[in-house]
C-alpha atoms as a PDB file:
ATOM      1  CA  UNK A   1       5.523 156.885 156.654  1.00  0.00           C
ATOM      2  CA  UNK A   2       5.107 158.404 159.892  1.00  0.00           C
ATOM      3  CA  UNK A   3       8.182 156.892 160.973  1.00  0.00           C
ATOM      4  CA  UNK A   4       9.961 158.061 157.990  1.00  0.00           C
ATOM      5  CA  UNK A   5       9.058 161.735 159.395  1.00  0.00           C
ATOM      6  CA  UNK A   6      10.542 161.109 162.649  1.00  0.00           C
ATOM      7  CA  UNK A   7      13.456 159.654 161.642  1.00  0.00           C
ATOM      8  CA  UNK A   8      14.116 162.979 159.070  1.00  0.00           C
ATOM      9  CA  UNK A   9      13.070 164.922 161.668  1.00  0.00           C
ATOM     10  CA  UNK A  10      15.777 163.819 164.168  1.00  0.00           C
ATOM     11  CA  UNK A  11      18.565 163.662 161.288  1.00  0.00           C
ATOM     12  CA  UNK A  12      17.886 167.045 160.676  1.00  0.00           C
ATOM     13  CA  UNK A  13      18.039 167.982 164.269  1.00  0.00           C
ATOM     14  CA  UNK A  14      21.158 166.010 165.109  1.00  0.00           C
ATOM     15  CA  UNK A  15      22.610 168.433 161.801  1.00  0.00           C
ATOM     16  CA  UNK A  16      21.423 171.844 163.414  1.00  0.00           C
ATOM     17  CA  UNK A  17      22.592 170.799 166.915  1.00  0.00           C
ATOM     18  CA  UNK A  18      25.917 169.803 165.148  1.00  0.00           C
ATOM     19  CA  UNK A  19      25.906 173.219 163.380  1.00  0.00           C
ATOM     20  CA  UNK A  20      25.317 175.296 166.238  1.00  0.00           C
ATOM     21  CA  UNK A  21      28.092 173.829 167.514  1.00  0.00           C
ATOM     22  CA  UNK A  22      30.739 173.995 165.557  1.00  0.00           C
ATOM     23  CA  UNK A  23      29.233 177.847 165.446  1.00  0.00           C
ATOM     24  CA  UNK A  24      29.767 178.507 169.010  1.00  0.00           C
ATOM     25  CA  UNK A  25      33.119 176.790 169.157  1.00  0.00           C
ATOM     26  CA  UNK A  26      34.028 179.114 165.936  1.00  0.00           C
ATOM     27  CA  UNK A  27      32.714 182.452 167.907  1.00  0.00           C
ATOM     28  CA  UNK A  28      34.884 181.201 171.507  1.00  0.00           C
ATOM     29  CA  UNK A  29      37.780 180.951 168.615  1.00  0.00           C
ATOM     30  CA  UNK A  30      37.611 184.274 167.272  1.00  0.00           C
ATOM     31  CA  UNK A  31      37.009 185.661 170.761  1.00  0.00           C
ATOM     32  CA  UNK A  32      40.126 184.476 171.671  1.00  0.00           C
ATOM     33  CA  UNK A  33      42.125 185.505 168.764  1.00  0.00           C
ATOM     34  CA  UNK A  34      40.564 188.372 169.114  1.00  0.00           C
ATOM     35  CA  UNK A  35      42.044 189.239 172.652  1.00  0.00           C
ATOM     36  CA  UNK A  36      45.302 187.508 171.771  1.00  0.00           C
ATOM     37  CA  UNK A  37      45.234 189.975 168.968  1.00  0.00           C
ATOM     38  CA  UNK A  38      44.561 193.075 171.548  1.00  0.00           C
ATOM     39  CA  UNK A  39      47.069 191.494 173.817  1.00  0.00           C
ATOM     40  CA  UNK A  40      50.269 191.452 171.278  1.00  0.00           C
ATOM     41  CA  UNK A  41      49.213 194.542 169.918  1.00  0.00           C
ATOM     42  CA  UNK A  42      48.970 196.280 173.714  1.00  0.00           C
ATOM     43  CA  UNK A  43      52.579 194.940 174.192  1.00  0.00           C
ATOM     44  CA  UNK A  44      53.903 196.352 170.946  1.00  0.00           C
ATOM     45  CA  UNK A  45      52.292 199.435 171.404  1.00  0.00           C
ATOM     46  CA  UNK A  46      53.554 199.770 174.972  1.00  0.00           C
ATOM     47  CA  UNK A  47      57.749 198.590 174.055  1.00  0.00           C
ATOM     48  CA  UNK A  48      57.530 201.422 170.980  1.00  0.00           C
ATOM     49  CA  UNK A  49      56.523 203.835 173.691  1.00  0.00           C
ATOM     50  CA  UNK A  50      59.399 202.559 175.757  1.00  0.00           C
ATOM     51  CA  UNK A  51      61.708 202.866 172.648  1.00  0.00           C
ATOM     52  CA  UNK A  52      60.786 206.374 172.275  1.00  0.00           C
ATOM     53  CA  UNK A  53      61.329 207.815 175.436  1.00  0.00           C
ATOM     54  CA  UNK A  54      64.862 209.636 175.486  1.00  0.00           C
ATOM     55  CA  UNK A  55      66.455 210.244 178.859  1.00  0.00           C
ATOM     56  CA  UNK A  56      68.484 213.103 177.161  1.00  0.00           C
ATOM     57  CA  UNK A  57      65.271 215.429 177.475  1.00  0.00           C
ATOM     58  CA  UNK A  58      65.655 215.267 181.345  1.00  0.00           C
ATOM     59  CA  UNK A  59      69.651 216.427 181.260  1.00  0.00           C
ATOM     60  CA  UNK A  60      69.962 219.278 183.198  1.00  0.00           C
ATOM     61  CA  UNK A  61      69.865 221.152 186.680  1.00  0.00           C
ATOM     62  CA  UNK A  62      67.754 219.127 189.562  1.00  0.00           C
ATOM     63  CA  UNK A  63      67.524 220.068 193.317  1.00  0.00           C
ATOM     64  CA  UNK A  64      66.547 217.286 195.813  1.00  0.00           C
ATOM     65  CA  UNK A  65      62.750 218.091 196.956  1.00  0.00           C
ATOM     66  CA  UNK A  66      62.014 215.020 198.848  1.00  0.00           C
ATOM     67  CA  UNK A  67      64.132 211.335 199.618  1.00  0.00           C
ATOM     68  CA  UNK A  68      61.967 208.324 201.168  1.00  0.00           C
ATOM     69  CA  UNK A  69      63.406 205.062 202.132  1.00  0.00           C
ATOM     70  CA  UNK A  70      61.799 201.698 203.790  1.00  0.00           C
ATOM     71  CA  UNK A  71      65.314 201.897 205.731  1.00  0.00           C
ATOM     72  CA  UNK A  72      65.104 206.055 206.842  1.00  0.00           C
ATOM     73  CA  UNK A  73      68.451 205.467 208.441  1.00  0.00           C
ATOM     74  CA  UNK A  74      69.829 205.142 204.797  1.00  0.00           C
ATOM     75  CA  UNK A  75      68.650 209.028 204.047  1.00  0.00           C
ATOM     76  CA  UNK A  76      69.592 210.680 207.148  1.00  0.00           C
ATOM     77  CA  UNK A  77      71.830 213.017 207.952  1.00  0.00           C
ATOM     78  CA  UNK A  78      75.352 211.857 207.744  1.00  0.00           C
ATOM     79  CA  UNK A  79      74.712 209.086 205.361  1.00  0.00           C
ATOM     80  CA  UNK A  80      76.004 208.403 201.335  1.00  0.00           C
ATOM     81  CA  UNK A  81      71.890 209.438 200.088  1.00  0.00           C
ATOM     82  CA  UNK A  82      71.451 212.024 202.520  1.00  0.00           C
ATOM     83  CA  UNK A  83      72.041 213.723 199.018  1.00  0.00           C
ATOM     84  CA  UNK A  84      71.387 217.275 197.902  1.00  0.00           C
ATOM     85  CA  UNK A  85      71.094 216.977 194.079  1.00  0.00           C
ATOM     86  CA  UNK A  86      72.520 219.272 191.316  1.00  0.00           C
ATOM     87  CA  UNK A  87      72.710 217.774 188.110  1.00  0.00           C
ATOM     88  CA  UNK A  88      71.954 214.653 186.265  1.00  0.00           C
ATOM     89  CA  UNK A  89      73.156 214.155 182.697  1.00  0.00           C
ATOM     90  CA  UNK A  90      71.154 211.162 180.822  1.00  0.00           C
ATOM     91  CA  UNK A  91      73.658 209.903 177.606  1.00  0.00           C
ATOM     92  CA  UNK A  92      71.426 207.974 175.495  1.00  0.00           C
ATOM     93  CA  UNK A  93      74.285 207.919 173.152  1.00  0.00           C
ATOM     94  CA  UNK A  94      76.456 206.413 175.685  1.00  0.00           C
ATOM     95  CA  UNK A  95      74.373 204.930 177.456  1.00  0.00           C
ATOM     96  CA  UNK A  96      75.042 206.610 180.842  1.00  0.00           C
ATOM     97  CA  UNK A  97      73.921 208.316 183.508  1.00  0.00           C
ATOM     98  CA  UNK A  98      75.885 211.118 185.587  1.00  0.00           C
ATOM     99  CA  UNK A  99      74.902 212.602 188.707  1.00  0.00           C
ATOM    100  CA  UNK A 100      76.895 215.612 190.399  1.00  0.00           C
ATOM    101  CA  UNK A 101      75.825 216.346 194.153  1.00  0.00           C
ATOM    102  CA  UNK A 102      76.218 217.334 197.564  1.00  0.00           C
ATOM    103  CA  UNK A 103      76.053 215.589 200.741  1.00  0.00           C
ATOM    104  CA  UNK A 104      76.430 216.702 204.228  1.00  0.00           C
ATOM    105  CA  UNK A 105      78.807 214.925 206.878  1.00  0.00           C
ATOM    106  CA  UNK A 106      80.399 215.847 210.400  1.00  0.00           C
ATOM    107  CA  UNK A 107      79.446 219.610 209.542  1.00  0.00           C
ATOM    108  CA  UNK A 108      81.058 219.730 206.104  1.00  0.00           C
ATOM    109  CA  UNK A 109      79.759 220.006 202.420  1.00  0.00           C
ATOM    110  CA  UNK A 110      81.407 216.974 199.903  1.00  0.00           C
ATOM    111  CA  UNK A 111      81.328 216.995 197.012  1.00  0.00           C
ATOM    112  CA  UNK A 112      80.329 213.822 194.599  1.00  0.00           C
ATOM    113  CA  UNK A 113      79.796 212.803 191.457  1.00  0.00           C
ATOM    114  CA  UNK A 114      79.174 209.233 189.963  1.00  0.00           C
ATOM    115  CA  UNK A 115      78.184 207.675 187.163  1.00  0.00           C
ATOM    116  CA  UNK A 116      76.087 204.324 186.008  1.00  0.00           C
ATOM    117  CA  UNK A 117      75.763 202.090 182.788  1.00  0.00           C
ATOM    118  CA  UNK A 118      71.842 201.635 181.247  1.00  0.00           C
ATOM    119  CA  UNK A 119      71.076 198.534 181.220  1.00  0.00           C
ATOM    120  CA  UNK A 120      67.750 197.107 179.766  1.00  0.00           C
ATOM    121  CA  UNK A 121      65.201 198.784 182.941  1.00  0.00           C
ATOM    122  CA  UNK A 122      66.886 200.675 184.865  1.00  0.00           C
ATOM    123  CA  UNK A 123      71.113 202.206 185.181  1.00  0.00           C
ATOM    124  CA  UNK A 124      73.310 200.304 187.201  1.00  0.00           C
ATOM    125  CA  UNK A 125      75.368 202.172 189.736  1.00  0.00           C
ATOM    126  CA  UNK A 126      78.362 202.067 191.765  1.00  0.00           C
ATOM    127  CA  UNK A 127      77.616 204.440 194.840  1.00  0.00           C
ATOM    128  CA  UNK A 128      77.721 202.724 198.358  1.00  0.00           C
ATOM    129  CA  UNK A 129      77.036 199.684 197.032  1.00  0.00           C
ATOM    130  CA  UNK A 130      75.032 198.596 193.797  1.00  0.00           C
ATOM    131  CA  UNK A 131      71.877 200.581 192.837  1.00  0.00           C
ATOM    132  CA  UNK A 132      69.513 200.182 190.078  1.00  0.00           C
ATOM    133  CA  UNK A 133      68.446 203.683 189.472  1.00  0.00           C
ATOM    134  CA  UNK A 134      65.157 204.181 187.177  1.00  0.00           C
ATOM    135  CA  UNK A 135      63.106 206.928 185.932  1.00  0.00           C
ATOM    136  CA  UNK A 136      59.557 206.436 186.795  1.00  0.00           C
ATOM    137  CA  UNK A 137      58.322 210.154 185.457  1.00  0.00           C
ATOM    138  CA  UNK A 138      58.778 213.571 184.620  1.00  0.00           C
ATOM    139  CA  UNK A 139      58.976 216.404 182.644  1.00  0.00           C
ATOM    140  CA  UNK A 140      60.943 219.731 182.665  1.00  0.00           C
ATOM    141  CA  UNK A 141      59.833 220.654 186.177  1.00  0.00           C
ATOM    142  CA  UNK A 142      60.088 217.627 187.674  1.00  0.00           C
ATOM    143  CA  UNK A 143      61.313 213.753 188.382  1.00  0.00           C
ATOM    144  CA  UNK A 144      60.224 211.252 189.918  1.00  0.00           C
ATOM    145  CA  UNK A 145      63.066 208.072 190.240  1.00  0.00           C
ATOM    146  CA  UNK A 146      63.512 205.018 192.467  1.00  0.00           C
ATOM    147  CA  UNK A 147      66.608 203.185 192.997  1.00  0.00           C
ATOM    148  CA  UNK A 148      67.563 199.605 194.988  1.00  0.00           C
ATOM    149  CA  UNK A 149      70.461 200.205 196.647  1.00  0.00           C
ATOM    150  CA  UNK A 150      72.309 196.277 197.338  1.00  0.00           C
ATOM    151  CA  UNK A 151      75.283 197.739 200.435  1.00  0.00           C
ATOM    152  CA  UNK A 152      78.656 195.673 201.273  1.00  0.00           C
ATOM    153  CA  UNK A 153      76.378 194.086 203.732  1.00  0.00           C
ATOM    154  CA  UNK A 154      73.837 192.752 201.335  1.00  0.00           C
ATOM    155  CA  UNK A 155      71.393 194.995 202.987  1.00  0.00           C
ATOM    156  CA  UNK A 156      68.577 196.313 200.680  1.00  0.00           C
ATOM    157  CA  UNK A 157      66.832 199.510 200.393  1.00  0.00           C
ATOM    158  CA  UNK A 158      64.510 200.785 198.507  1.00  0.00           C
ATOM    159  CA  UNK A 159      64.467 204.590 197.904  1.00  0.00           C
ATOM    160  CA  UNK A 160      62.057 207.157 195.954  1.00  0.00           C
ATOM    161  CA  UNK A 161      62.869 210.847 195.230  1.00  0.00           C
ATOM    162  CA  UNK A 162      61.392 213.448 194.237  1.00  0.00           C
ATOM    163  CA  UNK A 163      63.213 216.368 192.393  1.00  0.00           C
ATOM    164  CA  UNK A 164      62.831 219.505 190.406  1.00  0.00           C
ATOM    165  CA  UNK A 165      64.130 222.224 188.663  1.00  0.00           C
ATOM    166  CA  UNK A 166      63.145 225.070 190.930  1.00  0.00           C
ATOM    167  CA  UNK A 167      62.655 225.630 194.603  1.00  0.00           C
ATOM    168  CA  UNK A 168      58.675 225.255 194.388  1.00  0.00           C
ATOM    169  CA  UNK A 169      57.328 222.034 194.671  1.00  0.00           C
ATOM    170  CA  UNK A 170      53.838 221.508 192.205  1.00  0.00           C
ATOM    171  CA  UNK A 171      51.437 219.969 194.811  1.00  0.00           C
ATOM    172  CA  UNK A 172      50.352 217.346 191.859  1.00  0.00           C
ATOM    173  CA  UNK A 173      53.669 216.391 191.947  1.00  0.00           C
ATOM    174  CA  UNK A 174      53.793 215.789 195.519  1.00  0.00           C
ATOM    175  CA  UNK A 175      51.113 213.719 195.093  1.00  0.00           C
ATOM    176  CA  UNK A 176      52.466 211.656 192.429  1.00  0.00           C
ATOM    177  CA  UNK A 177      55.543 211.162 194.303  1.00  0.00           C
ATOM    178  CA  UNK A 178      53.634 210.178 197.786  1.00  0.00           C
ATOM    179  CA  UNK A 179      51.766 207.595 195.639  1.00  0.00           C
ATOM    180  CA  UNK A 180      55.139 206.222 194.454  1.00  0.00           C
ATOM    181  CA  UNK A 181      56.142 205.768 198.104  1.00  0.00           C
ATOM    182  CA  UNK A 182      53.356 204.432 199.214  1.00  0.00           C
ATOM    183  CA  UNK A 183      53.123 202.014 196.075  1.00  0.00           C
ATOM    184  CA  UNK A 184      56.502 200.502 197.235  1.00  0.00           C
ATOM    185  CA  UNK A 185      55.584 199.804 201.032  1.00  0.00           C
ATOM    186  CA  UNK A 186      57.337 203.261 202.026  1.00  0.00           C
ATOM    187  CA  UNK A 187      55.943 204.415 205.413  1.00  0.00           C
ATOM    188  CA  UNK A 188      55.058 208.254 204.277  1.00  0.00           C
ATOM    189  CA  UNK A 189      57.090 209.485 208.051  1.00  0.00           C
ATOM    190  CA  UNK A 190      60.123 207.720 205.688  1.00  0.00           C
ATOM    191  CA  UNK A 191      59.786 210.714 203.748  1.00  0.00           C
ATOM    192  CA  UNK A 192      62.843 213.190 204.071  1.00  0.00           C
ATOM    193  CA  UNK A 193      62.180 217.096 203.469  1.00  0.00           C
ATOM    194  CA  UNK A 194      65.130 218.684 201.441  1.00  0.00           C
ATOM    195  CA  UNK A 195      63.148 221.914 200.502  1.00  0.00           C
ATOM    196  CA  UNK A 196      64.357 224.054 203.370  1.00  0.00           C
ATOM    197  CA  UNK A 197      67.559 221.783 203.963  1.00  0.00           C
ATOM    198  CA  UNK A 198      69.666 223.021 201.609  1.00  0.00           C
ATOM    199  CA  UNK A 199      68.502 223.402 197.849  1.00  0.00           C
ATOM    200  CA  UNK A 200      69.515 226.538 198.228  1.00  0.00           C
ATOM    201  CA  UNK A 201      73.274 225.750 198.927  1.00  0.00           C
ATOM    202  CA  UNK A 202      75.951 227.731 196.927  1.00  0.00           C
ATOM    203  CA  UNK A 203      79.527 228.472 197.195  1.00  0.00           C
ATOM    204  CA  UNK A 204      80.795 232.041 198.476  1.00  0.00           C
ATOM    205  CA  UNK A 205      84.364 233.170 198.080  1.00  0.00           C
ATOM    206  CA  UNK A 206      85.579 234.579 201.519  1.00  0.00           C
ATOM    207  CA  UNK A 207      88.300 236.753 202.566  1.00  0.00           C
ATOM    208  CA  UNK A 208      89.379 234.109 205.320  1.00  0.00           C
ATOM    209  CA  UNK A 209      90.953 230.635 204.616  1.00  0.00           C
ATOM    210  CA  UNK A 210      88.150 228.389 203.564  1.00  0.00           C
ATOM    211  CA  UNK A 211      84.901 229.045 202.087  1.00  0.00           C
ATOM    212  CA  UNK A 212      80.988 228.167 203.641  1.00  0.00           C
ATOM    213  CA  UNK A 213      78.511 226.294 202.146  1.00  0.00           C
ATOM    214  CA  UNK A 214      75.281 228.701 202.653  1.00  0.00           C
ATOM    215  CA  UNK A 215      71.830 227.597 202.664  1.00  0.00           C
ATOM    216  CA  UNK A 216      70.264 230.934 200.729  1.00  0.00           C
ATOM    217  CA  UNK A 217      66.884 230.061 201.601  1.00  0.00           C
ATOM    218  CA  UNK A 218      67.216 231.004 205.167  1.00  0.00           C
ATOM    219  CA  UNK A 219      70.657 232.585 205.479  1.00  0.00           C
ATOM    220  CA  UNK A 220      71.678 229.906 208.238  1.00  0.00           C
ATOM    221  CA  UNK A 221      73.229 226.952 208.985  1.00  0.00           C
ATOM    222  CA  UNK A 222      76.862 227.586 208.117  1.00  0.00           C
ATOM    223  CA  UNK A 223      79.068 224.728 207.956  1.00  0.00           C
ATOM    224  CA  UNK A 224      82.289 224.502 206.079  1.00  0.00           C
ATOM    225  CA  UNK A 225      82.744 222.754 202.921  1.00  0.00           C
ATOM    226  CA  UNK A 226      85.667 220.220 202.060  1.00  0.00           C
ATOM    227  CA  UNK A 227      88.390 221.807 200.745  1.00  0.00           C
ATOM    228  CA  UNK A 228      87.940 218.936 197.862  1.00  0.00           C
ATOM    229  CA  UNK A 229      85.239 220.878 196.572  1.00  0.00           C
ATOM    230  CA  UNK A 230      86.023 223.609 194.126  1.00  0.00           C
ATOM    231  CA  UNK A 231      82.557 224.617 192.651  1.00  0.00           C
ATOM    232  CA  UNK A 232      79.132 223.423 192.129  1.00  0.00           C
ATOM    233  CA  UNK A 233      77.527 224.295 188.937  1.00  0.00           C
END
């Protein structure tokens, strides 16, 4: 009889043992599910968010603040993004992008504007090569982009700027945009200061043959502007 015990006793423990697990193995299930659930729903969450930003909202008037480059020699003076900014229009329509700016070479203004196709991250672009240009954030102050340029050479660069809508520059910005640079492997004395080179730049008509390119802010550094160029806003 006493055997009889022992030998219900361990059938019944075998059973619980069995039970438990087939319990754990059912709670490590619906863990699992339960982050696979978390992750697809993260993932839809975060592509409707993409969906619903519209580019048109940052159409308008933009003035170069800061340019930073892992190859600086690709922002200097002289050079195709060197570039004082002046408007962007965003075509979600379309699908485009258009930029109209300035840049500065052997003392004279040019004038440029070029334009890009969205493609599914970023705009490609045409401009001294092939650049994939991309928002990264903003508002109606302010944007922050980045673009790989690809030249004729096969040289890349990567290149962040910083750009608003007025003269002043919002310190939090700043930040946001140093972090950006430094995110990318930027060395911060990459960083290029447009504020008092030239956002103030605007066309005067003068009685002599030609007309100067002015930088308002400070009243100085003349230097004549292609006679391609036959307005800016």
């Amino acid at each position: 009889m006493q055997a009889i015990n022992v030998a219900a006793i361990c059938i019944l423990s075998n059973h619980l043992d069995t039970l438990s697990f087939y319990r754990r193995r059912a709670t490590r299930v619906n863990k699992m599910k339960a982050l696979l659930c978390s992750l697809i729903l993260g993932l839809l969450v975060a592509s409707q968010g993409d969906a619903q930003i519209d580019a048109s909202q940052f159409t308008g008037r933009w003035l170069t603040h800061y340019i930073a480059a892992d190859n600086v020699e690709k922002i200097t003076e002289g050079v195709p993004f060197h570039i004082f900014m002046r408007y962007i229009e965003f075509d979600e329509e379309n699908g485009t992008v258009h930029f109209h700016f300035y840049i500065k070479k052997n003392g004279q203004c040019i004038e440029k504007y070029t334009s890009g196709l969205k493609e599914e991250t970023h705009y490609a672009i045409d401009y001294a090569g092939h650049n994939e240009f991309q928002l990264i954030s903003g508002d109606k102050d302010y944007l922050i982009a980045r673009d790989l340029n690809v030249d004729a050479d096969g040289k890349e660069t990567e290149l962040v700027g910083l750009f608003g809508a007025g003269n002043n520059v919002d310190p939090k910005h700043e930040e946001e945009f140093r972090n950006a640079v430094r995110e990318r492997g930027i060395p911060e004395e990459n960083i290029q200061n447009f504020i008092d080179n030239g956002n103030g730049i605007i066309l005067l008509s003068l009685t002599i043959p030609f007309t100067w390119c002015v930088n308002i802010r400070k009243q100085i550094s003349l230097f004549k502007i292609s006679s391609s160029t036959s307005h800016l806003f």
